[in-house]
C-alpha atoms as a PDB file:
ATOM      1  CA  UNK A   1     103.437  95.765 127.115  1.00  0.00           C
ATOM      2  CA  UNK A   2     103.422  92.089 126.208  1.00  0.00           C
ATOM      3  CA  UNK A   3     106.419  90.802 123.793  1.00  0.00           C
ATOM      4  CA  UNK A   4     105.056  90.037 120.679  1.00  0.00           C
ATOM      5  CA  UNK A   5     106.990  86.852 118.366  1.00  0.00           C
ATOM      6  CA  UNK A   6     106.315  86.546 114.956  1.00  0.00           C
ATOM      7  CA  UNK A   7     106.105  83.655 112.958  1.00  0.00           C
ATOM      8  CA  UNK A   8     108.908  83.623 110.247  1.00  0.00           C
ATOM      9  CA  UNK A   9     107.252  81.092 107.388  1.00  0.00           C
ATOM     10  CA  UNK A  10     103.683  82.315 108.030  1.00  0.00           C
ATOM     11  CA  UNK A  11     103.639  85.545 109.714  1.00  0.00           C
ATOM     12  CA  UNK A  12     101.282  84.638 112.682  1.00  0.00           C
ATOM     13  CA  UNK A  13     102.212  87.120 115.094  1.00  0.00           C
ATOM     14  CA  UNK A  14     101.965  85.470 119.194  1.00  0.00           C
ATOM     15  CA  UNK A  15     101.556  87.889 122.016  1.00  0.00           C
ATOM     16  CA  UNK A  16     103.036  86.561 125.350  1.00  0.00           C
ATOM     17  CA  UNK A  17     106.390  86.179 127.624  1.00  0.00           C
ATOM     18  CA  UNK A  18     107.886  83.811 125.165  1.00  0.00           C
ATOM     19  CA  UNK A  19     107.197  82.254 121.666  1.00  0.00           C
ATOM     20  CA  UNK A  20     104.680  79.235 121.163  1.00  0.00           C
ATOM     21  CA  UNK A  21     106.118  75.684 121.533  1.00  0.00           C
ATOM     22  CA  UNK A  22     104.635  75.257 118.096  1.00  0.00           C
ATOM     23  CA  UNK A  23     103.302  77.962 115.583  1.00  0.00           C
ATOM     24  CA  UNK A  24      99.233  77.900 116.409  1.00  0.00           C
ATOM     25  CA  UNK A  25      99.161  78.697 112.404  1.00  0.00           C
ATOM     26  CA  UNK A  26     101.644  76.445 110.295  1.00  0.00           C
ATOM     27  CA  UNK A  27     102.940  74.250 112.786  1.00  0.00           C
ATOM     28  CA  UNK A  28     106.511  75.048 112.901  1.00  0.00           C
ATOM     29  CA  UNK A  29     108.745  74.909 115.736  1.00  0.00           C
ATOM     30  CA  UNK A  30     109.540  77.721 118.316  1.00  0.00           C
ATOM     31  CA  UNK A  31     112.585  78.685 116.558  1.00  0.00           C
ATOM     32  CA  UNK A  32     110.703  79.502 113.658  1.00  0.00           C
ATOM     33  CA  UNK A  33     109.726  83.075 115.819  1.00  0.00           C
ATOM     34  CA  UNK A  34     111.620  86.378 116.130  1.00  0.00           C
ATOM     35  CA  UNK A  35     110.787  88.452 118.492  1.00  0.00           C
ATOM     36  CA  UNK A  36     109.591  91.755 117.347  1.00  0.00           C
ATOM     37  CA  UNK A  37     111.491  95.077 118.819  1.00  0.00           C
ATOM     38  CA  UNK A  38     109.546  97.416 121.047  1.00  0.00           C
ATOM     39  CA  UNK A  39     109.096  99.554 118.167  1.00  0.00           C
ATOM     40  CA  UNK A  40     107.776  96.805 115.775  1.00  0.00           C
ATOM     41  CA  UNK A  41     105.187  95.756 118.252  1.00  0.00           C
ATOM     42  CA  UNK A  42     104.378  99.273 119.288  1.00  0.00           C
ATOM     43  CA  UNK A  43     103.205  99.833 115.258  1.00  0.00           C
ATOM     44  CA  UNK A  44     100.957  96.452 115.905  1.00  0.00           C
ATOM     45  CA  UNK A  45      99.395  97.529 119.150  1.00  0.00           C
ATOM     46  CA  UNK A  46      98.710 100.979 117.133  1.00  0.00           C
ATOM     47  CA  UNK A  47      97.685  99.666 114.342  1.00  0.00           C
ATOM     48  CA  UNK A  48      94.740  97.247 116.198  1.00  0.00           C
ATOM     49  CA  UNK A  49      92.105  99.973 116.735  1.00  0.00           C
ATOM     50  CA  UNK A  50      91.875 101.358 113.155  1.00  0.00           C
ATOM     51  CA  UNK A  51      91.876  98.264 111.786  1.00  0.00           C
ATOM     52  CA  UNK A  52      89.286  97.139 113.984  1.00  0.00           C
ATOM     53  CA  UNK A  53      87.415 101.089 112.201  1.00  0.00           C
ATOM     54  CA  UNK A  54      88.201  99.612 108.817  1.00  0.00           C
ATOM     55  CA  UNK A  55      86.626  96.222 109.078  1.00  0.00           C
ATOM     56  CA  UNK A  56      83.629  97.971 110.998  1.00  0.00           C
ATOM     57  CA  UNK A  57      83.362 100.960 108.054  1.00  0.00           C
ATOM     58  CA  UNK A  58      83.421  97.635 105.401  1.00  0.00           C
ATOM     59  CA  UNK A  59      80.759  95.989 107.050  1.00  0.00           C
ATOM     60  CA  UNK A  60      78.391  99.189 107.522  1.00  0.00           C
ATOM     61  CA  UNK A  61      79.310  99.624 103.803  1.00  0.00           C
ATOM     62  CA  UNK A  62      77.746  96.669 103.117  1.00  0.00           C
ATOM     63  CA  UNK A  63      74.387  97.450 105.180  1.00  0.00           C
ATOM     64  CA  UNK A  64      74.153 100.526 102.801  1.00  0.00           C
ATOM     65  CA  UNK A  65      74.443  98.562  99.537  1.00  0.00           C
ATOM     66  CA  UNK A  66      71.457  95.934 100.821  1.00  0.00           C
ATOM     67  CA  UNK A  67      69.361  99.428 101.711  1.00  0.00           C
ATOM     68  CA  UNK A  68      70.396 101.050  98.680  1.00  0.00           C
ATOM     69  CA  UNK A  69      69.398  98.200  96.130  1.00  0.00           C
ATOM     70  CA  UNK A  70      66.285  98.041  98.521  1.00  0.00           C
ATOM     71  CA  UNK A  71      65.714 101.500  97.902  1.00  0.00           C
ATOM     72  CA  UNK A  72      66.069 100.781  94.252  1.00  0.00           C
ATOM     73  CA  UNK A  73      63.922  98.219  93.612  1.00  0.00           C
ATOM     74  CA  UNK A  74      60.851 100.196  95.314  1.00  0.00           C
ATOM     75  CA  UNK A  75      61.949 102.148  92.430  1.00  0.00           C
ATOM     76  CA  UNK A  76      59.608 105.621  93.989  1.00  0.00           C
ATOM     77  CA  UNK A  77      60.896 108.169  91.462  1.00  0.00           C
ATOM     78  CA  UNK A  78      63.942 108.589  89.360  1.00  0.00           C
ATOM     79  CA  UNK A  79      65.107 111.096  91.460  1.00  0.00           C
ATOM     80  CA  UNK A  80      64.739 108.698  94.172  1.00  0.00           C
ATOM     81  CA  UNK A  81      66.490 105.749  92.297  1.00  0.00           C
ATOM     82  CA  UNK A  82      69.484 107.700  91.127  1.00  0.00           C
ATOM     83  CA  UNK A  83      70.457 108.923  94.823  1.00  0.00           C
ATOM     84  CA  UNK A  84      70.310 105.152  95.650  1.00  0.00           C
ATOM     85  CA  UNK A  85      72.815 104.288  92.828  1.00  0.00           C
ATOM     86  CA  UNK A  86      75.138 106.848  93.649  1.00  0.00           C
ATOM     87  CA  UNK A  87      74.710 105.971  97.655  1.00  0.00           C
ATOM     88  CA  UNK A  88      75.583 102.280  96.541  1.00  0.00           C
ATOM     89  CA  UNK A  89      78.292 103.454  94.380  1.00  0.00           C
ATOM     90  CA  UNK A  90      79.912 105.819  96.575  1.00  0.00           C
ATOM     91  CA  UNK A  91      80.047 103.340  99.454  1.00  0.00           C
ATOM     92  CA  UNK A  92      81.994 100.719  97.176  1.00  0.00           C
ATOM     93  CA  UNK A  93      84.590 103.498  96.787  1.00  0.00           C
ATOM     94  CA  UNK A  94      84.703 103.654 100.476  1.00  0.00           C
ATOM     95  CA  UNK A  95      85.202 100.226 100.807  1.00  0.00           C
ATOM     96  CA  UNK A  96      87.400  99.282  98.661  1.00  0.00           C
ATOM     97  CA  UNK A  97      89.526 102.045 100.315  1.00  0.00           C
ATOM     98  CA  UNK A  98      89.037 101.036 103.592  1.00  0.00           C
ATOM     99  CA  UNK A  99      90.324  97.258 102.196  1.00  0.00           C
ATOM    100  CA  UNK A 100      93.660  99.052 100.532  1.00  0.00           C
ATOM    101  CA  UNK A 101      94.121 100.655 103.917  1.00  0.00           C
ATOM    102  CA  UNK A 102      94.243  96.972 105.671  1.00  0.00           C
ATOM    103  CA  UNK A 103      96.077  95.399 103.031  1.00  0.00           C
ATOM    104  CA  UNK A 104      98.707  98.304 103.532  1.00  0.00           C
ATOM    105  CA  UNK A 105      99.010  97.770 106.905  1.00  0.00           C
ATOM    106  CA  UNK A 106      99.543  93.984 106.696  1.00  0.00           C
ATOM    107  CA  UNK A 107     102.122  94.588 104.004  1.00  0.00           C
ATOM    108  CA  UNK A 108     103.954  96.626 106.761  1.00  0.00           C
ATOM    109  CA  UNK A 109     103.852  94.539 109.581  1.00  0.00           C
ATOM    110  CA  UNK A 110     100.785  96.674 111.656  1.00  0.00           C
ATOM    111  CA  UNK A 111      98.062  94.201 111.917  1.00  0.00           C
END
């Protein structure tokens, strides 16, 4: 495993055998990075795979709202029309969850 460094003022995290001469983010100076423990950058390397699920589960989320408001302006039946709304409303729930979930892990240091 690589040694991740993470930027102290902007929280870039750099993924190599030493910190970045400069931060690619913010600019600051190499000193500016602390090098996270094997157990801090084992919760990043983790982490990388379901977040990549989450961002994919957001963006399939938003392919069902487009078909979904499609679906409701052919406007077939109402029975028809109401399954739409509640596909396009039970997808936001599952995006906005999926969201939470990545904002969690950022607050925690797994991104």
């Amino acid at each position: 495993m690589k040694k991740l460094f993470k930027c102290s003022v902007c929280n870039y995290i750099h993924e190599g055998a030493d910190a970045p001469d400069t931060c690619p983010k913010c600019g600051v100076p190499k000193d500016k990075f602390v090098e996270l423990s094997s157990e801090e950058a084992q919760k990043v390397y983790d982490s990388e795979r379901t977040n990549d699920i989450h961002m994919e589960m957001i963006t399939l989320a938003e392919r069902i709202v487009k078909l979904a408001q499609e679906g409701i302006g052919i406007n077939l039946d109402p029975p028809c029309v109401s399954a739409f709304e509640k596909a396009k409303n039970e997808v936001y729930v599952i995006k906005q969850r999926s969201k939470a979930e990545l904002e969690g892990h950022v607050k925690k240091g797994k991104w």
